[in-house]
C-alpha atoms as a PDB file:
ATOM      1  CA  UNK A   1      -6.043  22.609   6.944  1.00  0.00           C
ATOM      2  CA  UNK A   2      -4.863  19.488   7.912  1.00  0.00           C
ATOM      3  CA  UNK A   3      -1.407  18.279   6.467  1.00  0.00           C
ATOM      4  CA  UNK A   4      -1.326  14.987   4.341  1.00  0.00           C
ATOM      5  CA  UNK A   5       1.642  13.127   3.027  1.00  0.00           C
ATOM      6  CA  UNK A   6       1.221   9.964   1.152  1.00  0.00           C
ATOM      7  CA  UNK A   7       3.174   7.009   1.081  1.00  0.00           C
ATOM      8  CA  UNK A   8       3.357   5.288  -2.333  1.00  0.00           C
ATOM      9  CA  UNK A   9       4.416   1.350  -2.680  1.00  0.00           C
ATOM     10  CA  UNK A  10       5.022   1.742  -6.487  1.00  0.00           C
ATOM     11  CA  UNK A  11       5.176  -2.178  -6.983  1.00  0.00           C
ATOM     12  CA  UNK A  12       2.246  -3.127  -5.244  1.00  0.00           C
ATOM     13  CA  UNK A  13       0.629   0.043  -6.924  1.00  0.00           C
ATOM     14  CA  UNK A  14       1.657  -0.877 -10.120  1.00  0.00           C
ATOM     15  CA  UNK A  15       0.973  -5.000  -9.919  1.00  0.00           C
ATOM     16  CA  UNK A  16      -1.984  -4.487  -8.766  1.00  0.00           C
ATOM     17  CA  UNK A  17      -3.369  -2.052 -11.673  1.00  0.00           C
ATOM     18  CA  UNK A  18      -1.447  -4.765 -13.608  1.00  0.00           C
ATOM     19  CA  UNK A  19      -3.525  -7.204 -12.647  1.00  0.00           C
ATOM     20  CA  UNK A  20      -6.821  -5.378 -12.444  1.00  0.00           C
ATOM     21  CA  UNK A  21      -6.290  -3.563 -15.617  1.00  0.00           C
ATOM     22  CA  UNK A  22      -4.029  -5.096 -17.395  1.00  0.00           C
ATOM     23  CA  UNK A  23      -1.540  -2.303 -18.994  1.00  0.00           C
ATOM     24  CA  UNK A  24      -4.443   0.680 -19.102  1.00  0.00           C
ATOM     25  CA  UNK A  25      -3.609   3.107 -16.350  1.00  0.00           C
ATOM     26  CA  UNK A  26       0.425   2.640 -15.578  1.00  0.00           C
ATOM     27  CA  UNK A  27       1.252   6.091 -17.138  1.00  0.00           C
ATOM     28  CA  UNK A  28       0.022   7.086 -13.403  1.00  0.00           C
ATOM     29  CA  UNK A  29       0.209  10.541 -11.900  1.00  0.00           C
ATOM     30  CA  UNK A  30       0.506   9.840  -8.655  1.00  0.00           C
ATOM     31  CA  UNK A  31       0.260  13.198  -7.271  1.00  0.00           C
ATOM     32  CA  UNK A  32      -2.469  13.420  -9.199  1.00  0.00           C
ATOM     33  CA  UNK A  33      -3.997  10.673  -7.802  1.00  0.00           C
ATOM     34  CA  UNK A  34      -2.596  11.714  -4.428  1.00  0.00           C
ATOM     35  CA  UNK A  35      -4.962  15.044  -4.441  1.00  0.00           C
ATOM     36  CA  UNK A  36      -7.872  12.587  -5.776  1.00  0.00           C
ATOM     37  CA  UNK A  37      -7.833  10.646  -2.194  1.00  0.00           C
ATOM     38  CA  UNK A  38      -7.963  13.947   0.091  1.00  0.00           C
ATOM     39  CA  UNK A  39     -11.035  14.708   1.941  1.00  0.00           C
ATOM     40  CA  UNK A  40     -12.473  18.341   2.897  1.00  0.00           C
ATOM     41  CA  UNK A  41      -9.592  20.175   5.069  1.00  0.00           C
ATOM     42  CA  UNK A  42      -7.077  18.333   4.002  1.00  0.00           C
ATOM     43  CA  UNK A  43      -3.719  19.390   1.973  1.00  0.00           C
ATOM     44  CA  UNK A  44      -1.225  17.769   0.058  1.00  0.00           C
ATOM     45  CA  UNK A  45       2.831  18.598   1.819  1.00  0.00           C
ATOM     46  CA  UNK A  46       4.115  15.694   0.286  1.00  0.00           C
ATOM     47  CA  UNK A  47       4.020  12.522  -1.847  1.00  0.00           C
ATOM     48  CA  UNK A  48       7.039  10.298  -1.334  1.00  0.00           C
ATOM     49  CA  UNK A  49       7.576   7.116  -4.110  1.00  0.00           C
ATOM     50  CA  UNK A  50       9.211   4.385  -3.040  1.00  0.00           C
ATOM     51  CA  UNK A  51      10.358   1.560  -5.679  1.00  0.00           C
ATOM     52  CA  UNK A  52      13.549  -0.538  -7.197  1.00  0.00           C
ATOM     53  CA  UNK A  53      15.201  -0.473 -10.427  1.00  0.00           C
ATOM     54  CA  UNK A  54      14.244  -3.083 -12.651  1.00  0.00           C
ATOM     55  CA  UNK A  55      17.342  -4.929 -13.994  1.00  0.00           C
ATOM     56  CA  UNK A  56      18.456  -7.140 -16.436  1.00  0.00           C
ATOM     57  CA  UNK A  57      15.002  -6.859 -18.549  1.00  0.00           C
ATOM     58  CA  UNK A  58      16.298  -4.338 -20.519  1.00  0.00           C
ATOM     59  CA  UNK A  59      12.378  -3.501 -22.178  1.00  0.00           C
ATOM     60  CA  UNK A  60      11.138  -3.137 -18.621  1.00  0.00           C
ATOM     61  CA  UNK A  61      14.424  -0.954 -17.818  1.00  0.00           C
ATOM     62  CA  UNK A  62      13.792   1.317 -20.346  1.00  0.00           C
ATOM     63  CA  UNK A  63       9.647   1.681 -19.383  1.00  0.00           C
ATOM     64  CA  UNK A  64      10.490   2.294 -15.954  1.00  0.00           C
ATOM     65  CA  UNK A  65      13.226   4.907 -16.611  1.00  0.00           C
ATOM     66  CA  UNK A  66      11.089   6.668 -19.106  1.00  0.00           C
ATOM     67  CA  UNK A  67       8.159   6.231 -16.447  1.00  0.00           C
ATOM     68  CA  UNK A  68      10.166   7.725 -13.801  1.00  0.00           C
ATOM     69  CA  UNK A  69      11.481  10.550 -15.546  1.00  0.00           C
ATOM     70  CA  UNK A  70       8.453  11.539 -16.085  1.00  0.00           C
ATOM     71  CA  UNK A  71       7.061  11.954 -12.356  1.00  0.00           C
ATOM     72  CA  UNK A  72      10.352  13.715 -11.956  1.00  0.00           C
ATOM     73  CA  UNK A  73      10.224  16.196 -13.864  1.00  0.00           C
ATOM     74  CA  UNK A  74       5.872  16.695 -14.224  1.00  0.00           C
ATOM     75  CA  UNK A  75       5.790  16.148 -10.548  1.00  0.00           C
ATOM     76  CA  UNK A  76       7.516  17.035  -6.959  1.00  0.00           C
ATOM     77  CA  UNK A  77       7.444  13.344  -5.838  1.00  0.00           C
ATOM     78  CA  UNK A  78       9.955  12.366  -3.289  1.00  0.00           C
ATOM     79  CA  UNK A  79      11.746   9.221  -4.514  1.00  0.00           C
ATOM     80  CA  UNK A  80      13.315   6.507  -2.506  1.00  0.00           C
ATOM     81  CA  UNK A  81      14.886   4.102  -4.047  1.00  0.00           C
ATOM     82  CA  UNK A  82      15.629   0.475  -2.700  1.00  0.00           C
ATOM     83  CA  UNK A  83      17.174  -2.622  -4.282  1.00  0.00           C
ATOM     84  CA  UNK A  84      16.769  -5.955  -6.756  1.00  0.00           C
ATOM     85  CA  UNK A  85      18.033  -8.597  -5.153  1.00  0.00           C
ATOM     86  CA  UNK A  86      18.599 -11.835  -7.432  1.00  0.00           C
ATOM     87  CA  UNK A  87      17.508 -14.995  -6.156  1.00  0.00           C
ATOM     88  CA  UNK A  88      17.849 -18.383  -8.037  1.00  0.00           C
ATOM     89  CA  UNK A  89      14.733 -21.227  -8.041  1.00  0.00           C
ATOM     90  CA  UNK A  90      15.874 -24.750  -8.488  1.00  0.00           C
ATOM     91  CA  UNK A  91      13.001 -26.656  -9.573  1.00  0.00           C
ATOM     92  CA  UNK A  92      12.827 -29.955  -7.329  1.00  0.00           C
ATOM     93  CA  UNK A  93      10.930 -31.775 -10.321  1.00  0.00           C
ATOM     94  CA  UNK A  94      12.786 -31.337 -13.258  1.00  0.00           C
ATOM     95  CA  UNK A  95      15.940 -29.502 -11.683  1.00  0.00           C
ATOM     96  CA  UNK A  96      15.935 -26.584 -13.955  1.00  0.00           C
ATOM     97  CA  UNK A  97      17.146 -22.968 -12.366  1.00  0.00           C
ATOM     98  CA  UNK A  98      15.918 -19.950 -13.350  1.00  0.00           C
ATOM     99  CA  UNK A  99      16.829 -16.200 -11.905  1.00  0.00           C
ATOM    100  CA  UNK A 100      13.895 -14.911  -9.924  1.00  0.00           C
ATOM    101  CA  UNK A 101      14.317 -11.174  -8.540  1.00  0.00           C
ATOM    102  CA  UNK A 102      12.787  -9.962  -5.344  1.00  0.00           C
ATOM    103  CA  UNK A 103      12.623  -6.329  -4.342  1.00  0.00           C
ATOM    104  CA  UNK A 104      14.437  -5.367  -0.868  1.00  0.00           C
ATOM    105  CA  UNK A 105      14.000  -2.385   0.839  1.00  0.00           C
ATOM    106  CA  UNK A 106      10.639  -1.145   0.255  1.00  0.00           C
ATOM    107  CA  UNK A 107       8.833  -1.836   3.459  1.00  0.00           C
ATOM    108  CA  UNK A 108      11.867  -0.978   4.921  1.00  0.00           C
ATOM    109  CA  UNK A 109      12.173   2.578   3.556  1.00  0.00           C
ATOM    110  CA  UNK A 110       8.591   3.289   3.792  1.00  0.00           C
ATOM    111  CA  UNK A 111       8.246   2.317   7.374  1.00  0.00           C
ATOM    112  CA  UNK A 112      11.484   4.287   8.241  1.00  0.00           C
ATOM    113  CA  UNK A 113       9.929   7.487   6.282  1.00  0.00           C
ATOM    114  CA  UNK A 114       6.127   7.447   8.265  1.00  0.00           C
ATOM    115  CA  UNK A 115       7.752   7.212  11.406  1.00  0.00           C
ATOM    116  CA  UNK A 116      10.273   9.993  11.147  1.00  0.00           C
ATOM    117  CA  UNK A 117       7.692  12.111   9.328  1.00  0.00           C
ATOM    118  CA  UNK A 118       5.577  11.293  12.548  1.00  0.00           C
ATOM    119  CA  UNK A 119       8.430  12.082  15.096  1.00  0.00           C
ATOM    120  CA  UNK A 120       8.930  15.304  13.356  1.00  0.00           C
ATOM    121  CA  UNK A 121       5.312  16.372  13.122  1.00  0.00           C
ATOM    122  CA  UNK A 122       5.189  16.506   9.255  1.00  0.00           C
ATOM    123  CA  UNK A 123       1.921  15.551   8.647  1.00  0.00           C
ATOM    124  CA  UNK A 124      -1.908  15.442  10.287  1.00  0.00           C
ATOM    125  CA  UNK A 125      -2.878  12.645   8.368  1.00  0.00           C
ATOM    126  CA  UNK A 126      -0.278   9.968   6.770  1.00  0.00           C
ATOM    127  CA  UNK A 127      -1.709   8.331   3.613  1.00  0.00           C
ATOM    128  CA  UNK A 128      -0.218   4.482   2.554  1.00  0.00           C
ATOM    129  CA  UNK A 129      -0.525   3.783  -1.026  1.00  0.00           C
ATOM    130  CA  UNK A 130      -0.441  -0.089  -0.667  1.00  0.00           C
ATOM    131  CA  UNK A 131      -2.001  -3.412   0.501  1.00  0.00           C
ATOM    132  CA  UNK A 132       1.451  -4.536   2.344  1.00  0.00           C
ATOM    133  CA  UNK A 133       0.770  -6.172   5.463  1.00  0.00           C
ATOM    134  CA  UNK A 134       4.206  -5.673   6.906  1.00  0.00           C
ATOM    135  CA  UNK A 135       3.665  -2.197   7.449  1.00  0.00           C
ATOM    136  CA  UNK A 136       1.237  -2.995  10.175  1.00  0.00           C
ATOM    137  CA  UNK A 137       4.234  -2.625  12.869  1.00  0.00           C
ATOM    138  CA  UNK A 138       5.239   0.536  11.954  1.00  0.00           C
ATOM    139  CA  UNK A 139       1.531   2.094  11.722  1.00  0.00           C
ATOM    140  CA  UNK A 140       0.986   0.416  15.234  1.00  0.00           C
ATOM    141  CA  UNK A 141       3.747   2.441  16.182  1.00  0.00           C
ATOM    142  CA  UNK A 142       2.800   5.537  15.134  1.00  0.00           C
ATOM    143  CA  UNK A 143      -0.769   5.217  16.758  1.00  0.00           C
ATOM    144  CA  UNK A 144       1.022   4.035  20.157  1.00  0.00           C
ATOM    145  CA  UNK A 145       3.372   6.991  20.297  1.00  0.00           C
ATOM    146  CA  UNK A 146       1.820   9.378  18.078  1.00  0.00           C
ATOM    147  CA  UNK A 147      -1.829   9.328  18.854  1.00  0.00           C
ATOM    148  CA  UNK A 148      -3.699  12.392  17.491  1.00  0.00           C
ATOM    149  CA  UNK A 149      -2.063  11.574  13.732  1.00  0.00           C
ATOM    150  CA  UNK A 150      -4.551   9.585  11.672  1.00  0.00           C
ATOM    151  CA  UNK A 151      -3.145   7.001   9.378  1.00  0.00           C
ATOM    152  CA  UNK A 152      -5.103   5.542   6.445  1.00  0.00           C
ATOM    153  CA  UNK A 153      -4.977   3.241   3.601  1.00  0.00           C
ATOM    154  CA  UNK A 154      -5.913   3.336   0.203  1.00  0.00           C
ATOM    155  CA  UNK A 155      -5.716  -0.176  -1.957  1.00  0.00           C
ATOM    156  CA  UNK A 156      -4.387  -0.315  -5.361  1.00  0.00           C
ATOM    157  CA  UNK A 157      -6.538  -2.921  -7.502  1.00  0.00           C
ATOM    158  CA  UNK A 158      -6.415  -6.056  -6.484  1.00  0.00           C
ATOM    159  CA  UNK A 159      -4.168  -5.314  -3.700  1.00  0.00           C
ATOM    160  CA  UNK A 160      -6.662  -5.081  -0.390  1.00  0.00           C
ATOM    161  CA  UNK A 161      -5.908  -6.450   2.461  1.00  0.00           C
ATOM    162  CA  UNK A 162      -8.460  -6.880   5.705  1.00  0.00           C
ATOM    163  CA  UNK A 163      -5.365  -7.014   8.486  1.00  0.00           C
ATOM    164  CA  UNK A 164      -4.213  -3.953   7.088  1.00  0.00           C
ATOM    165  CA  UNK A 165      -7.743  -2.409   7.094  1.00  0.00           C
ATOM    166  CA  UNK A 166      -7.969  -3.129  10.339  1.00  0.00           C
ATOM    167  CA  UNK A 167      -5.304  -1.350  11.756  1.00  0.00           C
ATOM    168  CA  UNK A 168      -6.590   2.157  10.289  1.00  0.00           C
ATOM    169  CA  UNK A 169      -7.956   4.414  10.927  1.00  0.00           C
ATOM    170  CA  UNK A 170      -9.758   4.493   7.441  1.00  0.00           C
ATOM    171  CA  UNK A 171      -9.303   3.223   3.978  1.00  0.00           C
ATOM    172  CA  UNK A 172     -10.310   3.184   0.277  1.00  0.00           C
ATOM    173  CA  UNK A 173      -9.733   1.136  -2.782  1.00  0.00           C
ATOM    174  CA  UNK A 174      -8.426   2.845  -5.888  1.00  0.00           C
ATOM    175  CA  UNK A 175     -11.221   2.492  -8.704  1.00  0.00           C
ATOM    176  CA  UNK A 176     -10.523   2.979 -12.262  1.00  0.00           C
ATOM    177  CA  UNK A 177     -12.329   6.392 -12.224  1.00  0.00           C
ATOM    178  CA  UNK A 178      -9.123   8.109  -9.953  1.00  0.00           C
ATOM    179  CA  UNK A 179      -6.720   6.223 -11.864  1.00  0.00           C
ATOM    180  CA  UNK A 180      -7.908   7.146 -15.586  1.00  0.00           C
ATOM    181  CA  UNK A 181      -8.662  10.893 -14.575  1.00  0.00           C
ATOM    182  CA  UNK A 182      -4.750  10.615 -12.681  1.00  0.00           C
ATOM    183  CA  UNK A 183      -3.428  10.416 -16.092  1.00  0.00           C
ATOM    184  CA  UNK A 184       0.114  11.823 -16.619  1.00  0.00           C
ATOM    185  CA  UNK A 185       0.359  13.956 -20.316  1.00  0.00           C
ATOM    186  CA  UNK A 186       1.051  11.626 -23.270  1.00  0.00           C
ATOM    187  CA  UNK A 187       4.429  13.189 -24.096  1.00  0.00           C
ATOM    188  CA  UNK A 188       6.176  15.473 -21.106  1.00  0.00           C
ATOM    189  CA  UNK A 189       9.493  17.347 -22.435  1.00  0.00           C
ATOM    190  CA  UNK A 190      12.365  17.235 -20.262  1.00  0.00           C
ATOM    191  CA  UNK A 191      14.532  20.473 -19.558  1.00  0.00           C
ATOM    192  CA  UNK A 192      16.937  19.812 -22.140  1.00  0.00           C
ATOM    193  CA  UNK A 193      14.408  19.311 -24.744  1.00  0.00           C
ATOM    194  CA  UNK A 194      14.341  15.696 -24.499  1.00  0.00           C
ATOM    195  CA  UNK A 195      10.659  14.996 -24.852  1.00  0.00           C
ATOM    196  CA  UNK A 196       9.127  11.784 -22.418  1.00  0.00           C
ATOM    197  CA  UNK A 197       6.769   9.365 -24.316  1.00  0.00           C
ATOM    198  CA  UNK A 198       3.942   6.897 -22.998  1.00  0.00           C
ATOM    199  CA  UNK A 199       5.218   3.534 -23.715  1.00  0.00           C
ATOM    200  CA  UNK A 200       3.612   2.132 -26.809  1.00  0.00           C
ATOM    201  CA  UNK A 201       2.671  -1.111 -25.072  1.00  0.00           C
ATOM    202  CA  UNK A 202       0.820   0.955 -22.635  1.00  0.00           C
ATOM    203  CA  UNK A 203      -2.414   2.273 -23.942  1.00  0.00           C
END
C-alpha cells in the first residue's frame, strides 16, 4: 500500500467553498474528505491542517474555535498553526483607513512540512489541499531531490490553478459530491461533556 499524507491549506480550502458554495459545506471533515481523494493502493498516514486564528471578529472567532474543536477531537488531524498579521489600507481617494488582516505563515509551514516529510520518507504519495501557487518551489524540490515520491493536487472550489497543475504529477478539483458526503456530525461532544454544534449560519 502506498503511504499518503495530505496537506490541507484551510483558507484557501475554506474561501474557496465560500465562494463556490456559499456557507453549505464548511462543517468539513477533512479526513473525511482526505480518504475521498485516495486511489486503489493507497493509505491514509496522515492529514496535517494548516491555518491562522481569526482575530478581532469575535463571530468568526467563535465559528472557527468551535470548527476546530471539532476536527480535534472527531479527527487525528495534525494542526499547524501560523499567524494574523494586521495591515492598515489608506484609501488614496477619500483617505479613509481601515484594518485589513493577512495570514502569514501558511505557505511557509506547509512547504517546511512536505519537504521534511519527504526527507524522512513519510509518505509515497504527498497530497496538497490547495490552489497556492507559491508552493510550486517547494514541490519542485521534492521532485528534484526526491524523485520516486509523487506529489499531487487537489483544488478546492474555485481555487484551481494551471501553474500549479502543471507542476504535478496529477490533480483533481473538489466537487460538491466529496464535500457534502465529507460532512462532520451535526453536534460532536467533547471529553468533558461539552457538546460541539454546527454553526447556525452554516447550513
Amino acid at each position: 500500500m502506498h503511504r499518503v499524507i495530505t496537506y490541507i491549506d484551510g483558507f484557501n480550502l475554506y474561501f474557496g467553498m465560500k465562494n463556490q458554495f456559499q456557507n453549505k459545506y464548511l462543517w468539513l471533515d477533512v479526513e473525511a474528505l482526505s480518504n475521498a481523494l485516495l486511489g486503489q493502493n493507497q493509505m491514509l498516514t496522515s492529514v496535517k491542517y494548516f491555518t491562522s486564528r481569526v482575530t478581532n471578529q469575535p463571530d468568526k472567532e467563535k465559528r472557527q474555535r468551535t470548527y476546530l474543536e471539532a476536527l480535534q477531537v472527531a479527527t487525528n488531524c495534525q494542526f499547524f498553526y501560523g499567524r494574523y498579521q494586521s495591515n492598515i489600507i489608506d484609501c488614496k481617494t477619500c483617505g479613509s483607513k481601515w484594518p485589513s488582516p493577512k495570514e502569514k505563515m501558511t505557505d511557509v509551514n506547509i512547504a517546511t512540512q512536505m519537504l521534511m516529510d519527504a526527507y524522512v520518507d513519510a509518505f509515497d504519495t504527498a497530497i496538497l489541499v490547495s490552489g497556492d501557487t507559491d508552493l510550486i518551489p517547494p514541490i519542485l524540490a521534492i521532485k528534484q531531490h526526491f524523485p520516486q515520491k509523487k506529489i499531487g493536487v487537489a483544488f478546492p472550489p474555485a481555487r484551481h490553478s494551471i501553474a500549479l497543475e502543471n507542476v504535478v504529477h496529477f490533480s483533481l478539483i473538489i466537487g460538491k459530491k466529496k464535500l457534502r458526503d465529507s460532512q462532520l456530525p451535526h453536534s460532536i461532544n467533547k471529553p468533558d461533556g461539552f457538546q460541539l454544534l454546527r454553526p447556525s449560519s452554516w447550513v
